[in-house]
N, C-alpha and C. Protein backbone atom coordinates (compact mmCIF):
# COMPACT_ATOMS: atom_id res chain seq x y z
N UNK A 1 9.23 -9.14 -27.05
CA UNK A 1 8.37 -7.96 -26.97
C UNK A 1 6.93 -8.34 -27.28
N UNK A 2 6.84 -9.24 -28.16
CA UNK A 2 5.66 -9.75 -28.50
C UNK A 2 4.52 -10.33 -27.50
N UNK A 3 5.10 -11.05 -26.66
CA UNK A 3 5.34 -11.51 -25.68
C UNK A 3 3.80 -10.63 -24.33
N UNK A 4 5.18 -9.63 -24.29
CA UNK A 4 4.39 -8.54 -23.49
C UNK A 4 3.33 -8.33 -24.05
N UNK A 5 2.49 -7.90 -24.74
CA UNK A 5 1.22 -7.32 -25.51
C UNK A 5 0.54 -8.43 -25.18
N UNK A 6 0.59 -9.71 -25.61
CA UNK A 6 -0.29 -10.60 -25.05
C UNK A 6 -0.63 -10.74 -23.32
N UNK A 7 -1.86 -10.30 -23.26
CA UNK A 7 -2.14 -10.09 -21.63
C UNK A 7 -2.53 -11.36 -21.24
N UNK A 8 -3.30 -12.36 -22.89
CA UNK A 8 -3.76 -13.59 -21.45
C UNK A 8 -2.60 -14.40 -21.18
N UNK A 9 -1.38 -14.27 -21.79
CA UNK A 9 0.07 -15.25 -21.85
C UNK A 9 0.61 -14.63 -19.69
N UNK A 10 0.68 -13.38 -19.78
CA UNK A 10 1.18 -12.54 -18.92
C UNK A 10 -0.17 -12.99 -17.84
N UNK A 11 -1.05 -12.92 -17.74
CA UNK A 11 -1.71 -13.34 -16.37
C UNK A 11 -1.54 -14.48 -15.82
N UNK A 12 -0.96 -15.04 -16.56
CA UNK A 12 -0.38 -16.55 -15.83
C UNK A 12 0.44 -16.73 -15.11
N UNK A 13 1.69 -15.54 -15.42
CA UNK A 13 2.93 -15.48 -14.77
C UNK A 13 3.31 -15.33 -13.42
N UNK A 14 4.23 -15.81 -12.62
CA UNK A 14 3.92 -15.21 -11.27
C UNK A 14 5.17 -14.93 -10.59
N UNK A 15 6.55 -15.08 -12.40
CA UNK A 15 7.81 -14.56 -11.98
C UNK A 15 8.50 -14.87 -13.16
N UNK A 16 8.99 -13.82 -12.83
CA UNK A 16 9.63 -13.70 -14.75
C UNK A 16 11.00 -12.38 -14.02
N UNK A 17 12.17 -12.88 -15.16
CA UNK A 17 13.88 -12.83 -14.72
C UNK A 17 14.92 -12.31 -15.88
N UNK A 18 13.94 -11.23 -16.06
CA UNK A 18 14.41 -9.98 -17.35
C UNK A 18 15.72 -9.18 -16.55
N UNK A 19 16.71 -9.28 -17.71
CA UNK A 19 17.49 -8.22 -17.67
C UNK A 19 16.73 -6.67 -17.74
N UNK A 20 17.07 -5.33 -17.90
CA UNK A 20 16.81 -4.53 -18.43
C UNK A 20 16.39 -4.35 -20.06
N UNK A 21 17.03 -4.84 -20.57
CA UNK A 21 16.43 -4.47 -21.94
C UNK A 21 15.51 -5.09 -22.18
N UNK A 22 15.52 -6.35 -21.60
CA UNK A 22 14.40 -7.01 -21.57
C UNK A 22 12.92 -6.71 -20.89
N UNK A 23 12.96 -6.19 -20.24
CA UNK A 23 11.93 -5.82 -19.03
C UNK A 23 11.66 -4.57 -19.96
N UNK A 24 12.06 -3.89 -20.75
CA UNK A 24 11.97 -2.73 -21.29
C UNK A 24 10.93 -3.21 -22.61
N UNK A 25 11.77 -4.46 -23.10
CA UNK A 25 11.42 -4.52 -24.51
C UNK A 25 9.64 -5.11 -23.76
N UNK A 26 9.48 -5.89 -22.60
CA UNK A 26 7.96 -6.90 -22.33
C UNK A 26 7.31 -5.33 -21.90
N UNK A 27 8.01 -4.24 -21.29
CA UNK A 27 6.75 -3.39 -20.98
C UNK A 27 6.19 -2.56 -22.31
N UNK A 28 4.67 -2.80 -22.38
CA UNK A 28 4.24 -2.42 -24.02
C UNK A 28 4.62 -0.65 -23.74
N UNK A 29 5.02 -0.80 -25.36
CA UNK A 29 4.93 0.29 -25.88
C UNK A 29 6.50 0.93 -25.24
N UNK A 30 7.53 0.42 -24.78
CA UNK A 30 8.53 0.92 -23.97
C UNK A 30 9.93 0.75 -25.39
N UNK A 31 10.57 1.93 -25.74
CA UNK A 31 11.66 1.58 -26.79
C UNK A 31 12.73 0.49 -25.61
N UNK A 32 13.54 0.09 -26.71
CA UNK A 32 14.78 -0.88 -26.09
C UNK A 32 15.68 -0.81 -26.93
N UNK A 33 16.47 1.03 -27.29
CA UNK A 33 17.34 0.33 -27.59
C UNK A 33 18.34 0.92 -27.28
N UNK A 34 19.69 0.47 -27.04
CA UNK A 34 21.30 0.47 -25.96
C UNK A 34 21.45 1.72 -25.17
N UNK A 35 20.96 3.09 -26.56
CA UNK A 35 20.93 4.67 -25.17
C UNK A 35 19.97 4.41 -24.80
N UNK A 36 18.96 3.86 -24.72
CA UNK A 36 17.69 3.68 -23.88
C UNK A 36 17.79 2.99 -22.95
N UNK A 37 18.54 1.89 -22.66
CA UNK A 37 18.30 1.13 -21.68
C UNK A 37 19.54 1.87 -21.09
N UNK A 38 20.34 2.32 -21.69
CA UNK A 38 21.63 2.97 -20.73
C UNK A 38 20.97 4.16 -19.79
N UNK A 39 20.18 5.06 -20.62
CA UNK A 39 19.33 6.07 -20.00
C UNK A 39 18.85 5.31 -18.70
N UNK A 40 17.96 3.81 -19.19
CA UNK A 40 16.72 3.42 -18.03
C UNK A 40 17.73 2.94 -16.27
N UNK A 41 18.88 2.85 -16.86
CA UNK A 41 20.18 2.75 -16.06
C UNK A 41 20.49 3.59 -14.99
N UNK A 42 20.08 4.88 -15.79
CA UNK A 42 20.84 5.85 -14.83
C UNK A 42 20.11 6.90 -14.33
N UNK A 43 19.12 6.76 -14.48
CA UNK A 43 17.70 7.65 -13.52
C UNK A 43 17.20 7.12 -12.28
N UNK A 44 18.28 6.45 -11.50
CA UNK A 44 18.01 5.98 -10.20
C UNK A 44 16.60 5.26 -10.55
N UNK A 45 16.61 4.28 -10.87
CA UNK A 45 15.63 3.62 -11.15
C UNK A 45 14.56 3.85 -11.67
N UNK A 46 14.22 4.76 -11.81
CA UNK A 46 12.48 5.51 -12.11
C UNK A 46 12.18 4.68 -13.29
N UNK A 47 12.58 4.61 -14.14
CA UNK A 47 12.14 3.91 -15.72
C UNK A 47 11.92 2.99 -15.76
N UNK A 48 12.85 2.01 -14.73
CA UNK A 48 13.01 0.49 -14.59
C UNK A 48 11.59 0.39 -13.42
N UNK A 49 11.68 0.85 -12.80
CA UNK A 49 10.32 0.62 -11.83
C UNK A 49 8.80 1.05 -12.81
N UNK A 50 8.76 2.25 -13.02
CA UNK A 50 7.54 2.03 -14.15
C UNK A 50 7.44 1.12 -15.15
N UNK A 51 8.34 0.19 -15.46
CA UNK A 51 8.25 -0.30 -16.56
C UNK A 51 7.69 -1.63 -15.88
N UNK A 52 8.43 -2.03 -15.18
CA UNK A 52 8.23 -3.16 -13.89
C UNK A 52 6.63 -2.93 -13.26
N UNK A 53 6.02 -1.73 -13.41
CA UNK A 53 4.87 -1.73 -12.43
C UNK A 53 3.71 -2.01 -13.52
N UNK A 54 4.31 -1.60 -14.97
CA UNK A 54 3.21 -2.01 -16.32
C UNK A 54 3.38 -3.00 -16.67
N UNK A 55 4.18 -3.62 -16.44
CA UNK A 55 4.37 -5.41 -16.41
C UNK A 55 3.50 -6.08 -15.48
N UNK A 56 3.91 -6.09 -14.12
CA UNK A 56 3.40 -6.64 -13.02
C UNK A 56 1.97 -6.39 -12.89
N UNK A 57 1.26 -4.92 -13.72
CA UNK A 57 -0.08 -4.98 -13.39
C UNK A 57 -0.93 -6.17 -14.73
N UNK A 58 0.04 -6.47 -15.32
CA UNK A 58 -0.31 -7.42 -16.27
C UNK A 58 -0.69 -9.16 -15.75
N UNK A 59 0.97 -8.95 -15.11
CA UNK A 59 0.92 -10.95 -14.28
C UNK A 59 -0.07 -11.62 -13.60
N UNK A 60 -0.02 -12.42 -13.31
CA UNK A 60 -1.26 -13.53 -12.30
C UNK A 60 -1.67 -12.11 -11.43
N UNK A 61 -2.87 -12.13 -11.17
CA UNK A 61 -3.50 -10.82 -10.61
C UNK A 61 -3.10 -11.49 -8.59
N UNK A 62 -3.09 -12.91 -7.95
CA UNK A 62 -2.61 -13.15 -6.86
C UNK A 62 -1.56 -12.75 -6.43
N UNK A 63 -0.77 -12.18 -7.18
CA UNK A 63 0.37 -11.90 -6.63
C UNK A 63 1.64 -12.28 -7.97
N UNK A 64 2.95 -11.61 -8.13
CA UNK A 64 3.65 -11.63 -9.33
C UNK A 64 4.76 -11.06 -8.48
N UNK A 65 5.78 -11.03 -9.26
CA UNK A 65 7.59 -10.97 -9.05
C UNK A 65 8.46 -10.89 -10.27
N UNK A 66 9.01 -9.68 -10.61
CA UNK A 66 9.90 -9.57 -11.09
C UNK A 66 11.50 -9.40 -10.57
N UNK A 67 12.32 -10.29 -11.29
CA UNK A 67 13.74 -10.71 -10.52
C UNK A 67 14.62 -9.84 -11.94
N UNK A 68 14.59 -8.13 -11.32
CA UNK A 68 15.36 -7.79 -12.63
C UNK A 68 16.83 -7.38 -12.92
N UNK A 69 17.15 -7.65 -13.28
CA UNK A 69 19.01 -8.03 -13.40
C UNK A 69 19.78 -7.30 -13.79
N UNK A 70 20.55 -6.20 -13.41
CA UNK A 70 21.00 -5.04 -13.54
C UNK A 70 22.68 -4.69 -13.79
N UNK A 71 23.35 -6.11 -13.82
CA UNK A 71 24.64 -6.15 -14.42
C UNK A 71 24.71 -5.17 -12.91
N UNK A 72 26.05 -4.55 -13.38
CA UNK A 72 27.18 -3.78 -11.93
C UNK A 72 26.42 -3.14 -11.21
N UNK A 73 24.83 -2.97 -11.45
CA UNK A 73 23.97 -2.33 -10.11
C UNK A 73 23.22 -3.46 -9.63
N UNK A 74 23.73 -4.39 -9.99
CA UNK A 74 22.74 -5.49 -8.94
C UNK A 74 21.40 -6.14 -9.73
N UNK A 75 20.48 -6.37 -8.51
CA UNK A 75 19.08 -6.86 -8.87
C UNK A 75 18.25 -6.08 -8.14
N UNK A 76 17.14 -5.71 -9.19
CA UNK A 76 16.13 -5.27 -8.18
C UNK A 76 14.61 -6.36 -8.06
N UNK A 77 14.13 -6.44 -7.20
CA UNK A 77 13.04 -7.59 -7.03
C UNK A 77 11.68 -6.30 -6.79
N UNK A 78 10.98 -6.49 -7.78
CA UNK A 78 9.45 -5.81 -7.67
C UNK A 78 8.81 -6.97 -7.57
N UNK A 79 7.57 -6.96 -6.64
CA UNK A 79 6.87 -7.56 -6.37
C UNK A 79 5.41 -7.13 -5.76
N UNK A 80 4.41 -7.50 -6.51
CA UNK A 80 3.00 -7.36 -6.41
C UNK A 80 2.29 -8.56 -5.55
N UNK A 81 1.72 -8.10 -4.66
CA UNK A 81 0.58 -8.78 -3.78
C UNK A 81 -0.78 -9.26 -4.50
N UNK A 82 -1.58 -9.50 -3.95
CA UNK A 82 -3.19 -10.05 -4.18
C UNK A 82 -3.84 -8.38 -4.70
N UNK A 83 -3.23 -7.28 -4.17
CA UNK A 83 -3.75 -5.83 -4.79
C UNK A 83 -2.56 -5.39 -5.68
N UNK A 84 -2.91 -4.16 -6.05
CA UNK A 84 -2.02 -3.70 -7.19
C UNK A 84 -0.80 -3.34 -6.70
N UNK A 85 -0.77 -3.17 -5.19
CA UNK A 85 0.30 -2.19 -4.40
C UNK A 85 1.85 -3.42 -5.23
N UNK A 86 2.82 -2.11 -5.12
CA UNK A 86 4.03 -3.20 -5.57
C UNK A 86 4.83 -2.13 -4.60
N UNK A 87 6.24 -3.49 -4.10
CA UNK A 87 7.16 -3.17 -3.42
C UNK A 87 8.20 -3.46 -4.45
N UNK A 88 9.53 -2.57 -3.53
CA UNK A 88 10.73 -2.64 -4.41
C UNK A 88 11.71 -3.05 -3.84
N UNK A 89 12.60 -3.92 -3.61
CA UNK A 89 13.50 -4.34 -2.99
C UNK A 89 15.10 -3.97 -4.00
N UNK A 90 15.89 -3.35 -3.66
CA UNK A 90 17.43 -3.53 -4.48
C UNK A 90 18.48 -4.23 -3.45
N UNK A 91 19.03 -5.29 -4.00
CA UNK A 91 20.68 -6.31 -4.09
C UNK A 91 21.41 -5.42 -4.88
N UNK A 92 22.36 -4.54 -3.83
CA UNK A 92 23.47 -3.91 -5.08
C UNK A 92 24.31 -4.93 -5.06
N UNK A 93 24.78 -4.69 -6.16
CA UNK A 93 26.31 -6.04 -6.81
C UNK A 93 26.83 -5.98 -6.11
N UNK A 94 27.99 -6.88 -5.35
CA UNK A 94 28.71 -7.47 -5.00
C UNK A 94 30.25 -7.00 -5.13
N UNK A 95 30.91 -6.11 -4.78
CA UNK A 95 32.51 -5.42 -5.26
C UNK A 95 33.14 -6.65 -5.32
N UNK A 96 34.23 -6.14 -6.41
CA UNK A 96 35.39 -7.18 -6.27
C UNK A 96 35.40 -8.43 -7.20
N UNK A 97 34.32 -8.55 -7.74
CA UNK A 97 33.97 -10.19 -9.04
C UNK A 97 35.11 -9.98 -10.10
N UNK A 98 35.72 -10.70 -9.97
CA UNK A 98 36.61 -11.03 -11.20
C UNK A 98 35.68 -12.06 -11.94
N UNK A 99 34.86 -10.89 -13.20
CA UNK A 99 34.07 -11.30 -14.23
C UNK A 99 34.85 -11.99 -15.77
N UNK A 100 34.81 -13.41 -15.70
CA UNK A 100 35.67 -14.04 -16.59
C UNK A 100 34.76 -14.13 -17.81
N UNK A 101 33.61 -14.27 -17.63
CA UNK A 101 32.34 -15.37 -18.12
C UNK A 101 30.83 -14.73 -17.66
N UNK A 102 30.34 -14.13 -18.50
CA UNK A 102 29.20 -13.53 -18.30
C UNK A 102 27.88 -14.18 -18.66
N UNK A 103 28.31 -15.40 -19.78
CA UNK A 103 27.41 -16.07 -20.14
C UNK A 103 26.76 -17.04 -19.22
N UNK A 104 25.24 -17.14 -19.20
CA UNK A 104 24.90 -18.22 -17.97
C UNK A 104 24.71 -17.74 -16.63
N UNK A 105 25.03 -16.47 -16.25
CA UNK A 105 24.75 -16.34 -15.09
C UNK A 105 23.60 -15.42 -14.77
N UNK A 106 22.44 -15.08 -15.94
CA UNK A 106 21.44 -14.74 -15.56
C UNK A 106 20.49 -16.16 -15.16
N UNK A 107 20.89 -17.37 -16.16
CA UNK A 107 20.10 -18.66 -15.88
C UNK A 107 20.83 -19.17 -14.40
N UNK A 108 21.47 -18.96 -14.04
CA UNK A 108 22.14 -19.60 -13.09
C UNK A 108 21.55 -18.36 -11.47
N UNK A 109 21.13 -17.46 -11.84
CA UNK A 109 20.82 -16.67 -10.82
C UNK A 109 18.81 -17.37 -10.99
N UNK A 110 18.50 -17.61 -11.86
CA UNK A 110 17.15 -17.76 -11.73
C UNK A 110 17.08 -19.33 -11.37
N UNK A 111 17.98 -20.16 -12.12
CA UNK A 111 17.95 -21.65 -11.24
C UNK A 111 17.78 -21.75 -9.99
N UNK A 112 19.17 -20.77 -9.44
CA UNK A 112 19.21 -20.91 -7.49
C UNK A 112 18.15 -19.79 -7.44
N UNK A 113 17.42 -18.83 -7.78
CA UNK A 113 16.30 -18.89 -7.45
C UNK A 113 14.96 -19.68 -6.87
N UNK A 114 14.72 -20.11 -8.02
CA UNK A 114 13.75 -21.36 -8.00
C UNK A 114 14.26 -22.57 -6.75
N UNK A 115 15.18 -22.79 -7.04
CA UNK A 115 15.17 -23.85 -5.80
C UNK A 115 15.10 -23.57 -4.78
N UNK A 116 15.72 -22.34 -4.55
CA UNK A 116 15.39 -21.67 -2.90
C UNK A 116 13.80 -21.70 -2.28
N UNK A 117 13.13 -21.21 -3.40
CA UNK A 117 11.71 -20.75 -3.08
C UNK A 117 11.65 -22.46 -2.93
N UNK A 118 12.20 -23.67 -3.91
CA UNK A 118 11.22 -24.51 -3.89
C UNK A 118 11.68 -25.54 -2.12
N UNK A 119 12.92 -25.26 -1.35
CA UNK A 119 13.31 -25.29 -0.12
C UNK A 119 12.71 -24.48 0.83
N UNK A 120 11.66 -23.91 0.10
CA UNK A 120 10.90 -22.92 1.16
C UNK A 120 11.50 -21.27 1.57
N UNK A 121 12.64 -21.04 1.00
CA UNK A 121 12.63 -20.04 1.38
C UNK A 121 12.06 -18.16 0.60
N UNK A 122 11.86 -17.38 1.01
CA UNK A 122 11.04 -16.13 0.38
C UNK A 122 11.77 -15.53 -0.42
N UNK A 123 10.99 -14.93 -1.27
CA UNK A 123 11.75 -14.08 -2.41
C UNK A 123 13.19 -13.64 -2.19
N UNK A 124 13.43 -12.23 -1.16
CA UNK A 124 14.62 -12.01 -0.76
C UNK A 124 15.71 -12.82 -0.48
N UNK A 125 15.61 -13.91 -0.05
CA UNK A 125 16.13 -14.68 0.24
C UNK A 125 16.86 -15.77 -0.86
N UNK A 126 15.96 -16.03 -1.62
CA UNK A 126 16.10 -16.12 -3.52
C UNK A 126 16.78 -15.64 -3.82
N UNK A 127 16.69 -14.36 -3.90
CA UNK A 127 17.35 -13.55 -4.55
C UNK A 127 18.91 -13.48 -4.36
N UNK A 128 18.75 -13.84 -3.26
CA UNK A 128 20.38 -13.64 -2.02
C UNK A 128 21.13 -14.77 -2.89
N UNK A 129 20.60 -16.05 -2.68
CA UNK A 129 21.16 -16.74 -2.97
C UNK A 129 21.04 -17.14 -4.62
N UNK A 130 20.26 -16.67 -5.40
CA UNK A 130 20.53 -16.63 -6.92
C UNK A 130 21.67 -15.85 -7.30
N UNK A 131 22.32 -14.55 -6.15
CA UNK A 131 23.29 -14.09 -6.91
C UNK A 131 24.19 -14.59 -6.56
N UNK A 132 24.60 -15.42 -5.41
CA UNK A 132 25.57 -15.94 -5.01
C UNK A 132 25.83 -16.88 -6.35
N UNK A 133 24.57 -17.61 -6.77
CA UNK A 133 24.75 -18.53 -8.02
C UNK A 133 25.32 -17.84 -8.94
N UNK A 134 25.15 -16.79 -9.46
CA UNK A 134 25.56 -15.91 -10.32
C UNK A 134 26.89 -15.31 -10.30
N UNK A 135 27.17 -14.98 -9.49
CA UNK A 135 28.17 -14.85 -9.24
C UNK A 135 29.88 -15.85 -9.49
N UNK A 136 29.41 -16.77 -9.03
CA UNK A 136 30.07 -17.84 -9.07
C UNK A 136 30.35 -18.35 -10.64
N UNK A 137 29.12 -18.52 -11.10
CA UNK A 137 29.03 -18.65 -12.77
C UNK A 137 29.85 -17.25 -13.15
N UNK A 138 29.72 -16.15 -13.40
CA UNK A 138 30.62 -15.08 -13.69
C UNK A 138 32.34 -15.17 -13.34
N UNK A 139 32.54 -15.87 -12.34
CA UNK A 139 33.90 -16.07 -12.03
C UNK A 139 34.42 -17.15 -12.93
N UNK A 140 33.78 -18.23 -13.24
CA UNK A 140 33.89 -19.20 -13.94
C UNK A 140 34.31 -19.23 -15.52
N UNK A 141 35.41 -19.23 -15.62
CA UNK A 141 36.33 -18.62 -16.96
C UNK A 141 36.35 -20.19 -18.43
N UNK A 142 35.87 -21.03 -17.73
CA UNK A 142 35.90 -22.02 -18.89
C UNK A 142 34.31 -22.96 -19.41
N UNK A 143 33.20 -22.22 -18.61
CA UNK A 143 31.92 -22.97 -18.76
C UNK A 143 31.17 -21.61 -18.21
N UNK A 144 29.84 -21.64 -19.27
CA UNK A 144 28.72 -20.77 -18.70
C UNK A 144 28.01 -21.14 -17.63
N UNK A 145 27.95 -22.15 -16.66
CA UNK A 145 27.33 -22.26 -15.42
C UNK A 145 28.71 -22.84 -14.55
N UNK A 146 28.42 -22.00 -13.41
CA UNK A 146 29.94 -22.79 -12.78
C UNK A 146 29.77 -24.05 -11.86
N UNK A 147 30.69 -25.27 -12.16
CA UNK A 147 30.26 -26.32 -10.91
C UNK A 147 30.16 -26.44 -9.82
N UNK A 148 30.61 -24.95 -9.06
CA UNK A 148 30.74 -25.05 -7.87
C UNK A 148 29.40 -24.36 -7.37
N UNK A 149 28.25 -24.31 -8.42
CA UNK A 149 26.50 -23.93 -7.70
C UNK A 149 26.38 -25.22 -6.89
N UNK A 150 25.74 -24.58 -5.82
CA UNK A 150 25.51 -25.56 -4.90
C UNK A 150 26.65 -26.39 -3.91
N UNK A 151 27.90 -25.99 -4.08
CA UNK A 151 28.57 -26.43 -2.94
C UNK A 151 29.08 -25.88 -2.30
């Protein structure tokens, strides 16, 4: 939370991979705690997007991305341009995950993130395939990242 309040730390950023409570606790002045983020849950997004849009007007002013992680509703990807305008993209979850192992698969969705973008491909596309990473790690009942990322 601390974190957030510092603006010159936050203009640097140009993608950051908050759960909800998290994204709650970096937007200043936003409570975080369990009926709150359960609330920020269930207002069809509204809370989670304002909170996301007082963040993002914070990040690298060229352009910024939040990859925010929403457990059984998915991910939503906000993302700010060179102006203030921000878009919203939602990945609903995936039916059917036999969730063994929950640990690791927010790092494992932002790993295959990053490499995607760094193979060239665009946010959405990231995103696609960070949850596939994630996913996989969640199925994975004896290790927090599963070995089968990437094959």
């Amino acid at each position: 939370a601390e974190l957030g309040r510092n603006k010159d730390f936050l203009s640097y950023l140009s993608y950051a991979f908050p759960n909800v409570d998290e994204l709650l606790a970096m937007a200043d002045g936003w409570p975080d705690s369990k009926e709150d983020v359960r609330e920020a849950e269930q207002d069809e997004m509204r809370t989670i997007k304002i909170a996301a849009e007082e963040l993002l007007l914070k990040m690298q002013p060229s352009g910024a991305h939040l990859v925010i992680t929403m457990g059984k509703d998915g991910v939503l990807l906000a993302s700010k341009a060179s102006g203030n305008e921000i878009a919203y993209r939602h990945f609903p979850a995936v039916d059917g995950i036999e969730m063994k192992n929950s640990t690791g698969a927010g790092d494992s969705l932002c790993g295959a993130f990053v490499h995607a973008l760094l193979e060239g491909k665009g946010e959405a596309e990231a995103v696609r395939i960070g949850m596939d990473a994630a996913i996989k790690s969640l199925s994975c009942g004896d290790r927090a990242i599963s070995p089968k990322i990437g094959i």
